[in-house]
Protein backbone atom coordinates (compact mmCIF):
# COMPACT_ATOMS: atom_id res chain seq x y z
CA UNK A 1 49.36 17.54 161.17
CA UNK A 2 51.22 20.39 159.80
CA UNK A 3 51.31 23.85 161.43
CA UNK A 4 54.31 25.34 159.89
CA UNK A 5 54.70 27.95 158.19
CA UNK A 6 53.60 27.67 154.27
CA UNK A 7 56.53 28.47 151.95
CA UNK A 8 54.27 29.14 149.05
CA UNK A 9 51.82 31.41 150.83
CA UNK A 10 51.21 35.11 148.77
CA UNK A 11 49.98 36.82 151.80
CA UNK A 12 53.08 35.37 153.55
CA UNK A 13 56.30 36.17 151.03
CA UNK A 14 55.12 38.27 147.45
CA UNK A 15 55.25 41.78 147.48
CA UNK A 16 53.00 43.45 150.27
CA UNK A 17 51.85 46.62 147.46
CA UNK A 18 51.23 44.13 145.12
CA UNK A 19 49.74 41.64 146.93
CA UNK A 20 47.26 43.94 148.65
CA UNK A 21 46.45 45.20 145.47
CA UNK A 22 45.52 42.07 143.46
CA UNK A 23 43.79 40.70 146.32
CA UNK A 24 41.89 44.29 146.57
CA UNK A 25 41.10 43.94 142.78
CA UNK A 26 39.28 40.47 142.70
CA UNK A 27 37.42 40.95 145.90
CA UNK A 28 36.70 44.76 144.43
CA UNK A 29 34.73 42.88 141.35
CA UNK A 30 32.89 40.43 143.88
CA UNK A 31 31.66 43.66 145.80
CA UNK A 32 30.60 45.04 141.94
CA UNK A 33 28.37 42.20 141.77
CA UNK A 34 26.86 42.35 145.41
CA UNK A 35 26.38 45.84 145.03
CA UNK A 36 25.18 45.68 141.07
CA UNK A 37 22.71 43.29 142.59
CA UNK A 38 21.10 45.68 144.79
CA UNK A 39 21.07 48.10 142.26
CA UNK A 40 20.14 46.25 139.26
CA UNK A 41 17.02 45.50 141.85
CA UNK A 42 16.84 48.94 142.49
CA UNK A 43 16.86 50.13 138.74
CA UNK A 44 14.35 47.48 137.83
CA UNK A 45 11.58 48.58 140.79
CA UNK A 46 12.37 52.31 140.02
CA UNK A 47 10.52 51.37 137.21
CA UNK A 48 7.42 50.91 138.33
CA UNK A 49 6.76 54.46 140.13
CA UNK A 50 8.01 56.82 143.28
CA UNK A 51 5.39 54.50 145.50
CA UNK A 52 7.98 50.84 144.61
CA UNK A 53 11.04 53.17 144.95
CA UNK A 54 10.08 54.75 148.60
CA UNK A 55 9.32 51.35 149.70
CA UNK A 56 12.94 50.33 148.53
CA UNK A 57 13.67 53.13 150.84
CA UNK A 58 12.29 52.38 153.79
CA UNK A 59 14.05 48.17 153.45
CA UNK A 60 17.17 49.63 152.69
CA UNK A 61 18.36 49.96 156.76
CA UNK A 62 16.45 46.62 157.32
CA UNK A 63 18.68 44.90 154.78
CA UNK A 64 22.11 46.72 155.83
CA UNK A 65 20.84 45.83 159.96
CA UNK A 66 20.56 42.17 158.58
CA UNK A 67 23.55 42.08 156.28
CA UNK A 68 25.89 43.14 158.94
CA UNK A 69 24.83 40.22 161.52
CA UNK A 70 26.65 38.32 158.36
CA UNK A 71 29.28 40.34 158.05
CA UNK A 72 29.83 39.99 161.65
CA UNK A 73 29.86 36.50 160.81
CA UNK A 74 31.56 36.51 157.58
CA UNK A 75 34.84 38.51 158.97
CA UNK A 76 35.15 36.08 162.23
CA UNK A 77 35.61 33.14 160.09
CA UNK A 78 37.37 34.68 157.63
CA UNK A 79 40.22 36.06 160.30
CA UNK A 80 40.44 32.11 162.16
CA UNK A 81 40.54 30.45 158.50
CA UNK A 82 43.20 33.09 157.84
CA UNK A 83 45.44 31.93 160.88
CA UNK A 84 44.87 28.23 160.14
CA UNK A 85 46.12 28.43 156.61
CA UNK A 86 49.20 30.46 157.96
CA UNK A 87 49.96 28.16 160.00
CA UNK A 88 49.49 25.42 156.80
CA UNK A 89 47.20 24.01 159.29
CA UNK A 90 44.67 21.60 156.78
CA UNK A 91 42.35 19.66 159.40
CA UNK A 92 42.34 22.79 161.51
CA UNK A 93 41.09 24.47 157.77
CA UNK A 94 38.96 22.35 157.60
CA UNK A 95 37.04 22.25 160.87
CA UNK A 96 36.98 26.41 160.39
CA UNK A 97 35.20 26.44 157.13
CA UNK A 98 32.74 23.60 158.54
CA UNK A 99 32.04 25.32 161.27
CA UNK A 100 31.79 28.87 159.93
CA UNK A 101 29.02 27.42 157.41
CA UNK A 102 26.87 25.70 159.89
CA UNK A 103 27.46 28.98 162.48
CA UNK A 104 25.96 31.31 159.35
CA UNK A 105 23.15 29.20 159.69
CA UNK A 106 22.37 29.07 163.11
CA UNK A 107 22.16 33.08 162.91
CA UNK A 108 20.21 33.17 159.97
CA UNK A 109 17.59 30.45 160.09
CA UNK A 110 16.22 32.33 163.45
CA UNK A 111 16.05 35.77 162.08
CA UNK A 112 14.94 34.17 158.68
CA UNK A 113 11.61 32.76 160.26
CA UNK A 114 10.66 35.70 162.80
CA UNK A 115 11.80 38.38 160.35
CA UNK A 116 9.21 36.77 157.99
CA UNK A 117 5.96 37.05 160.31
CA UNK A 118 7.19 40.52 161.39
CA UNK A 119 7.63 41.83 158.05
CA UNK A 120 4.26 43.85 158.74
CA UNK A 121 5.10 45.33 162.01
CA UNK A 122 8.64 46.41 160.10
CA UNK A 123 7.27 49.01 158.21
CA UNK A 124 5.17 50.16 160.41
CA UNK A 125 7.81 50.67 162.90
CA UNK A 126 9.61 52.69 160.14
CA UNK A 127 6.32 54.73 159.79
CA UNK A 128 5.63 54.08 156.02
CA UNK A 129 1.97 54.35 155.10
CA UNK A 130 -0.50 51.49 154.48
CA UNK A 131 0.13 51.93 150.34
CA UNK A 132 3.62 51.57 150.49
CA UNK A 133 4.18 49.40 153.83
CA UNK A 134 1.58 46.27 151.57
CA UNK A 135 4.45 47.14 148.47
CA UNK A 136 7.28 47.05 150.66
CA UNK A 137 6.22 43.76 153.18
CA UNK A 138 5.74 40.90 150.48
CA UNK A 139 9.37 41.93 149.07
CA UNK A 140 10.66 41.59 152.74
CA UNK A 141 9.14 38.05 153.08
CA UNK A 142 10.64 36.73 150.07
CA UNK A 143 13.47 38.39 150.83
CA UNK A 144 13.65 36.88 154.86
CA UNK A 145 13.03 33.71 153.21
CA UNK A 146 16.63 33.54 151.07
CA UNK A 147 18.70 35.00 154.03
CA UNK A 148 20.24 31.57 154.99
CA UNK A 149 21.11 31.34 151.21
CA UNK A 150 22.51 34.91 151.36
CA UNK A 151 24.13 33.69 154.62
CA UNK A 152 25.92 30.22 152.87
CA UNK A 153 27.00 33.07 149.73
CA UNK A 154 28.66 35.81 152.23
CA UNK A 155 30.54 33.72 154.76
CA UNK A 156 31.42 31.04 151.77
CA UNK A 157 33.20 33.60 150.16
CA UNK A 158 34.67 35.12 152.97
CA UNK A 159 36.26 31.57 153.43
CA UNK A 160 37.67 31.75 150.80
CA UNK A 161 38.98 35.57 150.84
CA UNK A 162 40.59 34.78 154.45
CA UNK A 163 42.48 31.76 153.05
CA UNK A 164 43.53 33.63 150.13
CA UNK A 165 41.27 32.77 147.23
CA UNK A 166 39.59 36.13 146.45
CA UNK A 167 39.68 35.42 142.93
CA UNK A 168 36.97 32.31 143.04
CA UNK A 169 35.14 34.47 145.90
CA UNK A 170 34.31 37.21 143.11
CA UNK A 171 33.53 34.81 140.51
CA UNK A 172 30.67 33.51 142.33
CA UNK A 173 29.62 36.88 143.44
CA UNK A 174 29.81 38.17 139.70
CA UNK A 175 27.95 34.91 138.55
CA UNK A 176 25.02 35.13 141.13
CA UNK A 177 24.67 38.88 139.99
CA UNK A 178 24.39 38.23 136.37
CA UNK A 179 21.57 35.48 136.99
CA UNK A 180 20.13 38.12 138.91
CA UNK A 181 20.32 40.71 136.18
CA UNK A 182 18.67 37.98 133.84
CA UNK A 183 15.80 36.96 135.83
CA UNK A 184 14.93 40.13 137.28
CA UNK A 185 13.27 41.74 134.20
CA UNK A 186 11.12 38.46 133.76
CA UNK A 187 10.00 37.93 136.97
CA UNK A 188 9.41 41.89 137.69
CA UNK A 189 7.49 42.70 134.26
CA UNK A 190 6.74 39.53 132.70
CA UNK A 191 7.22 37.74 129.75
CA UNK A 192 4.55 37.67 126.77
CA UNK A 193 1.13 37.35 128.21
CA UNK A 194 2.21 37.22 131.75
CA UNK A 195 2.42 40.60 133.28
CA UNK A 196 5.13 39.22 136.02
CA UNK A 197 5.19 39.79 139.68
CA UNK A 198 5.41 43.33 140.32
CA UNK A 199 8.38 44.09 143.30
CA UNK A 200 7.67 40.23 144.81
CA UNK A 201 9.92 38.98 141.22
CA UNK A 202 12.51 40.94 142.26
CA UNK A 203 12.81 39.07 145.53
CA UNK A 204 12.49 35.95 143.85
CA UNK A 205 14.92 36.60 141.33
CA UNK A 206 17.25 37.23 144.39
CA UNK A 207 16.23 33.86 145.92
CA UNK A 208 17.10 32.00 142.74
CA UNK A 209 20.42 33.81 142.01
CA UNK A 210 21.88 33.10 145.71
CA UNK A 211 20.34 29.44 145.54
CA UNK A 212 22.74 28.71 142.70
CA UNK A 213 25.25 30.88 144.23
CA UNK A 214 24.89 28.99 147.34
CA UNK A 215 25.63 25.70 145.73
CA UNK A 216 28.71 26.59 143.83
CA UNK A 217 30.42 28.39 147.32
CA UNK A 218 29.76 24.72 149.20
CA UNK A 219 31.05 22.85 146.11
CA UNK A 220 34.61 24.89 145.87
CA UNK A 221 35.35 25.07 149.25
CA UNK A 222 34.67 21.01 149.67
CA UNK A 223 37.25 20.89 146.52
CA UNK A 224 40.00 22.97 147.53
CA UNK A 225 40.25 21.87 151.20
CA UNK A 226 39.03 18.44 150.74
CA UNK A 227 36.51 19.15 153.57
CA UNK A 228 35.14 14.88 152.98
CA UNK A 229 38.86 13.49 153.62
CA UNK A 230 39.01 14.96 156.74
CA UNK A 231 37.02 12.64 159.99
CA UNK A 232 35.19 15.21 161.58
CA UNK A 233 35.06 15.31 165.62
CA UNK A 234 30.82 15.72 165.35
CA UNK A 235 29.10 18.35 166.74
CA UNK A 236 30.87 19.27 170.15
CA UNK A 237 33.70 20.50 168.16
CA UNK A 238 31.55 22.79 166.18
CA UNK A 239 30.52 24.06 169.54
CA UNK A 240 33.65 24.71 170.60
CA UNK A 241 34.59 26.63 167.56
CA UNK A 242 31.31 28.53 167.31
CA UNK A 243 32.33 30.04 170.94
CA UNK A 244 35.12 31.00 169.62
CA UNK A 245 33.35 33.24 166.71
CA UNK A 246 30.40 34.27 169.18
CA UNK A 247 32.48 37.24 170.66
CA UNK A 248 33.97 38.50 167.89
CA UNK A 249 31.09 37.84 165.83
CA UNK A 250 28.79 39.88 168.17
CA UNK A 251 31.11 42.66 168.77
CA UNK A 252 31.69 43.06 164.46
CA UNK A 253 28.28 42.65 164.27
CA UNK A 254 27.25 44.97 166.55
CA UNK A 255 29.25 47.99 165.61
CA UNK A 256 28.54 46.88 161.68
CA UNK A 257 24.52 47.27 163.29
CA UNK A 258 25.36 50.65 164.99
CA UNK A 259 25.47 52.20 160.53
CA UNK A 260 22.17 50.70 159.46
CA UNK A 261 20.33 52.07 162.86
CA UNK A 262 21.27 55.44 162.41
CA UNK A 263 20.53 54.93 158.82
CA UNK A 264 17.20 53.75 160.08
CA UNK A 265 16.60 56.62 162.49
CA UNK A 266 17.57 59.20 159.87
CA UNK A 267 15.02 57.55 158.04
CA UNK A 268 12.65 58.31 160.10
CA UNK A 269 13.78 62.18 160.86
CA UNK A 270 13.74 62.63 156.98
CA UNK A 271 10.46 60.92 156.11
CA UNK A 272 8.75 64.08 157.67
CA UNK A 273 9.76 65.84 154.06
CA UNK A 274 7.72 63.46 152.19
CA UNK A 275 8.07 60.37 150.18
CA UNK A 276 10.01 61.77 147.60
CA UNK A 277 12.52 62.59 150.30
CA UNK A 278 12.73 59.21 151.51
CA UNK A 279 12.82 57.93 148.27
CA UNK A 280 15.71 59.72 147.03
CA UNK A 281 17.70 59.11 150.50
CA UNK A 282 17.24 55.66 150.28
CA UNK A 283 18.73 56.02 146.63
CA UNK A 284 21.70 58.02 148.01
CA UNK A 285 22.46 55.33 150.46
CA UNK A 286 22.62 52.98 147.90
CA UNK A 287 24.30 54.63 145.65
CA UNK A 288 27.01 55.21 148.14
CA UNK A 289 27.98 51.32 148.59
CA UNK A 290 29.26 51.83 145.22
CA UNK A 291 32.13 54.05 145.26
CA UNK A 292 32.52 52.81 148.72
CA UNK A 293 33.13 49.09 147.61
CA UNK A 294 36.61 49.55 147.01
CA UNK A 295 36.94 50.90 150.58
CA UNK A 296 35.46 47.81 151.62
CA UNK A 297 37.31 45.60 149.13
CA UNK A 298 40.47 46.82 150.89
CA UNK A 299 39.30 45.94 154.13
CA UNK A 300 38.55 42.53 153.47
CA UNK A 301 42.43 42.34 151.74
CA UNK A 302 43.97 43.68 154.60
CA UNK A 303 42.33 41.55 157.49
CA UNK A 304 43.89 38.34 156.13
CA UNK A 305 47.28 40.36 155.22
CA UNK A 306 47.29 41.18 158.78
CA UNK A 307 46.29 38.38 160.71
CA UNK A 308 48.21 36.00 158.82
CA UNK A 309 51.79 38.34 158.96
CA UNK A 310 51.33 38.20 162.49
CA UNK A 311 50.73 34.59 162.98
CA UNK A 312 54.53 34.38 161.94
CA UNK A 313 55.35 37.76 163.47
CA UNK A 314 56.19 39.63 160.35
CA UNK A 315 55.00 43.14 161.88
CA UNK A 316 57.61 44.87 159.26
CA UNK A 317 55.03 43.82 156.13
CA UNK A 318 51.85 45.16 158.46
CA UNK A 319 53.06 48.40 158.97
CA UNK A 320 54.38 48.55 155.14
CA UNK A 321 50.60 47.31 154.26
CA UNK A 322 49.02 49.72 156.31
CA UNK A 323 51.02 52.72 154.44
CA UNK A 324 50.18 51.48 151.08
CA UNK A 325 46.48 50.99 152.50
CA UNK A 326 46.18 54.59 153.24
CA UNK A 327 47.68 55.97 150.66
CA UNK A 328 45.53 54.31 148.53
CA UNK A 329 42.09 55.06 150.20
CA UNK A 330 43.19 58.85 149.80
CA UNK A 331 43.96 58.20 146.09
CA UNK A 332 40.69 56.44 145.61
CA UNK A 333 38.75 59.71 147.63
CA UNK A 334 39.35 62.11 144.97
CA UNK A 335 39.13 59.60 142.18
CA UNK A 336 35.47 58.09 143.02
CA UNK A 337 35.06 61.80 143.74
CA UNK A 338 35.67 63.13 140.08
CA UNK A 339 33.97 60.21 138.67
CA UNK A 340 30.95 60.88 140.45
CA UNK A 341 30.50 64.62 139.94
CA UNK A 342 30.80 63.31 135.93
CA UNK A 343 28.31 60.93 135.42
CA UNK A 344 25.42 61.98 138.43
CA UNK A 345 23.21 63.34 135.19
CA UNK A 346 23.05 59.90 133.65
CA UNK A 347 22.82 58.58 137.21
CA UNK A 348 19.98 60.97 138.17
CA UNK A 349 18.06 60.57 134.96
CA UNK A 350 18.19 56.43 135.15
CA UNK A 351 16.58 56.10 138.42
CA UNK A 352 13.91 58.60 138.76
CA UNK A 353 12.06 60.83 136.59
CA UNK A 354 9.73 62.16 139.70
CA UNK A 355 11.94 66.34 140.16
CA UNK A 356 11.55 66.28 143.74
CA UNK A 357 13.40 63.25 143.94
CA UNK A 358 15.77 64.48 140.64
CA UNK A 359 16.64 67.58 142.46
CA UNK A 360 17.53 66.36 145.87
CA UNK A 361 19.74 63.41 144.16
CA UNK A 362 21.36 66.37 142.24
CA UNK A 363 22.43 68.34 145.26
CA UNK A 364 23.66 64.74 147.06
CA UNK A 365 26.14 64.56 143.92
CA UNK A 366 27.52 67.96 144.58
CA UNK A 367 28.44 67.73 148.23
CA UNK A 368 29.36 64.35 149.41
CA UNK A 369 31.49 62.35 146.84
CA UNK A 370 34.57 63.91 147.89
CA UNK A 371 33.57 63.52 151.92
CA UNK A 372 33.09 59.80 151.41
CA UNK A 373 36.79 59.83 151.69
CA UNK A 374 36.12 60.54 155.39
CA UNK A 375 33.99 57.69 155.36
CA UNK A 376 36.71 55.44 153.49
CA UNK A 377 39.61 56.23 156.18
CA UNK A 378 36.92 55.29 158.85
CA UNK A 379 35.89 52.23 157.64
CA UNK A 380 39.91 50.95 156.82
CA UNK A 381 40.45 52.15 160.62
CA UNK A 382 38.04 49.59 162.22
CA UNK A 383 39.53 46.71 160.14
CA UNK A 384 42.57 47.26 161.19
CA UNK A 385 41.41 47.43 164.75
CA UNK A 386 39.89 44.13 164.05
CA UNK A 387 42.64 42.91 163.11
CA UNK A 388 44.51 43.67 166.36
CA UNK A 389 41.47 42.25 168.22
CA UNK A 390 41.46 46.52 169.21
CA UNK A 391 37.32 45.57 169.35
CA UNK A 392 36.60 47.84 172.35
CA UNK A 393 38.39 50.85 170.13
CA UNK A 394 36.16 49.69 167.09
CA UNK A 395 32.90 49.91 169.13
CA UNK A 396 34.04 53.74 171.11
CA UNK A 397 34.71 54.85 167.65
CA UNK A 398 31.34 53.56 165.77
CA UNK A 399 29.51 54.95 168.80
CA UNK A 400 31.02 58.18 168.41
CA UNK A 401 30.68 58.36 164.30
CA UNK A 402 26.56 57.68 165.12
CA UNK A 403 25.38 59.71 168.06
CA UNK A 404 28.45 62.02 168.45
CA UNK A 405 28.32 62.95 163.99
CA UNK A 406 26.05 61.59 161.64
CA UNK A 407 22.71 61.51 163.85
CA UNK A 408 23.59 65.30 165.59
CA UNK A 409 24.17 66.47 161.73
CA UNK A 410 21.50 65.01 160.24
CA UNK A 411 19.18 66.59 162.27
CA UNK A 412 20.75 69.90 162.59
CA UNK A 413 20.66 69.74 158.83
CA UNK A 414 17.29 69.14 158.59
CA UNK A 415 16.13 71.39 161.24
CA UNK A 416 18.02 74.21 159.39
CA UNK A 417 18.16 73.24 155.54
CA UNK A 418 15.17 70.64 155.40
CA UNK A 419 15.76 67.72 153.15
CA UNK A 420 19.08 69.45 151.54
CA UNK A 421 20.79 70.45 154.73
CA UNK A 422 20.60 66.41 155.57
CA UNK A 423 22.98 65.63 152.90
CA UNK A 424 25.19 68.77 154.31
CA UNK A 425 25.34 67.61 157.51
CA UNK A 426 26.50 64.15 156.17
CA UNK A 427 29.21 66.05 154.47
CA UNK A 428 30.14 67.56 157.69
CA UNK A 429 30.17 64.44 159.03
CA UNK A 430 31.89 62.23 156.78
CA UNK A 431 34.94 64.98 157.12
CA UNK A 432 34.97 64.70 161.20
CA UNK A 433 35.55 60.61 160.87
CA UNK A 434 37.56 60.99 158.47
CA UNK A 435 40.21 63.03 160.45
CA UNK A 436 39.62 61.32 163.22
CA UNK A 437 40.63 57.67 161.43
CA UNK A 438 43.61 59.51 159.83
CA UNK A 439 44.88 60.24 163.47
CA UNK A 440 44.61 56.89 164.28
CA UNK A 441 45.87 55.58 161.10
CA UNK A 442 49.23 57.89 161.45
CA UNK A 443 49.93 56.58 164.59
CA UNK A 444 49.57 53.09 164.06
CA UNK A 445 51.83 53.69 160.57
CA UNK A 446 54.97 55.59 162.60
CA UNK A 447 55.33 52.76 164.68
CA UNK A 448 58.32 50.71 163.83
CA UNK A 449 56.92 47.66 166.22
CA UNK A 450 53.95 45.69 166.21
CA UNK A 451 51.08 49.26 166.98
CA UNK A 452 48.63 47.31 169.23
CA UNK A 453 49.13 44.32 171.39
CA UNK A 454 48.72 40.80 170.04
């Protein structure tokens, strides 16, 4: 067994700006696709009236609460594959990526079957009414029933990211979109005589798209690591490992839960405005993963940078990562920013034609893009801290960003400006985090030695 140090490794010995960047770039079109799915979904149902687009609405902080138990998942395995292949450790690889597959599914098959008899009881928690909760629940079944396959497709490819091969990680991603794209149409409208499924196809198109996705993540990652040449030690060594993910798994997964909740509670503080309100919120939130998928791109670059630099104790390429890293959120802020305030017309006009909803989209345009960089800072903050295993830091700091910001402005906003003084308050906000995760950032970035202990 080999554990030394690889002499071929990028993350290891090419340039740290250039490094981070390409490995920013090819996870950056994976997120694309992940997020073009949701929207190409999105697009599709707006299409069918304000009544398909509330319900959308009201799922959107269900999904995010159940993607983030994933990404909880997805970073933990990333970050121990990541220190395995540093150390040019192949049966230790190995027994990660095994084990991080099977752990996905131990999470997901659970929520998968309760989350599909509680679909119901979902909405109306979330206090839709009856027309739009019946709209909204048979998409959430379908949807509960591909969330092992959406489990296989996100920790797969974060696999892969953490030991270095973000390029075939955002080929699948793109590939499963573009099914998506293809099927979606058919299924939601029909083809010829058949007048299609309504919202249910565009579950279903979902399902099929990470069903082949799901197959081609298990197929490279057997490939490239030669996961049947190694003897595998049977299922008390998966044990082992998986209580070695269950902490930081839990704690990532909690403080990724602690956005969608307050998502889900301002849901709930903003559906006394109407539909259209909630309609064009849950838009907004959507819309938002966009720009901020570079954000997150970076984030999922600069785990594995980190972790594996200070497997070998390189702390000098960290803190030169870390400066490039912010430097670069701050250039992307005003970029996504002036890109934004240029197309929100087209934007505006291609999901809705209802003017409540127009106007109130309209408004969201003019005050937050540029805030998001707030948001950007933030979210680069807690990966780092991740990265240090800071995870008590990550969870103060998420706690604070919910109840201490977003959830005091939101409601302030709306007490005082009704449905537009939400989207000021998340402005107001977005800035506060930001300067907060600056501070932190700064500090970590003017020390010389390695900032947090290891």
């Amino acid at each position: 067994m080999n554990v030394t140090q690889s002499a071929d490794n990028p993350l290891l010995h090419h340039s740290v700006k250039k490094r981070l960047l390409v490995n920013t770039l090819h996870i950056f079109i994976g997120l694309l696709a992940v997020i073009s799915f949701n929207l190409v979904d999105t697009w599709f149902i707006s299409q069918l009236g304000v009544d398909a687009l509330s319900a959308m609405g009201y799922l959107g902080p269900v999904v995010l609460i159940l993607i983030a138990v994933l990404i909880g998942t997805e970073m933990t395995a990333s970050i121990h594959v990541a220190e395995s292949v540093a150390l040019n450790d192949r049966r230790r690889t190995a027994h990660t990526i095994l084990a991080g597959l099977s752990f996905s599914q131990v999470i997901s098959l659970p929520i998968s079957v309760i989350g599909f008899f509680a679909a119901p009881a979902i909405f109306n928690l979330l206090g839709a009414n009856n027309q739009i909760a019946l709209l909204g629940q048979d998409y959430l079944k379908i949807w509960f029933l591909g969330y092992p396959l959406l489990a296989f497709c996100m920790v797969g490819t974060g696999l892969m990211r953490g030991g270095g091969n973000a390029k075939s990680a955002g080929r699948l991603l793109l590939l499963a979109t573009l099914i998506n794209v293809v099927i979606d149409p058919l299924l939601i409208f029909g083809v010829a005589q058949w007048d299609g499924l309504g919202i249910v196809g565009a579950a279903w198109a979902s399902f099929l798209a990470r069903l082949v996705c799901t197959v081609l993540v298990v197929k490279t990652l057997k490939n490239k690591y030669q996961l049947h040449e190694h003897q595998l030690e049977g299922l008390n060594r998966h044990i082992a490992l998986w209580s070695e993910f269950i902490a930081l798994t839990a704690t990532v997964a909690f403080n990724r839960l602690l956005i969608p909740l307050s998502t889900a509670i301002a849901t709930i503080m903003i559906a006394q405005f109407g539909d259209f309100a909630v309609a064009a919120f849950g838009l907004t939130n959507l819309l938002t993963t966009l720009p901020l998928a570079f954000v997150l791109a970076i984030n999922a670059a600069v785990v594995p940078f980190i972790k594996q630099n200070l497997s070998v104790n390189q702390h000098e390429r960290v803190v030169e990562g870390l400066r490039f890293v912010v430097w670069l959120v701050l250039g992307w802020g005003v970029v996504q920013a002036v890109f934004l305030v240029l197309i929100y017309p087209f934007i505006v006009t291609s999901f809705t034609k209802d003017p409540l909803v127009a106007d109130l989209l309209e408004f969201y345009f003019q005050w937050v893009p540029l805030t998001l960089t707030g948001t950007g800072l933030f979210l680069v903050n807690n990966a780092v801290c991740y990265s240090f295993k800071q995870n008590r830091d990550v969870l103060m700091l998420n706690l604070l960003r919910c109840v201490g910001f977003y959830l005091p402005c939101v409601y302030l906003g709306g007490q005082y400006g009704d449905s537009y003084g939400v989207f000021i308050g998340i402005s107001l906000a977005n800035i506060m985090m930001g300067l907060l995760a600056l501070y932190r950032l700064k500090q970590v970035i003017n020390t010389s030695k390695d900032p947090f202990p290891y």
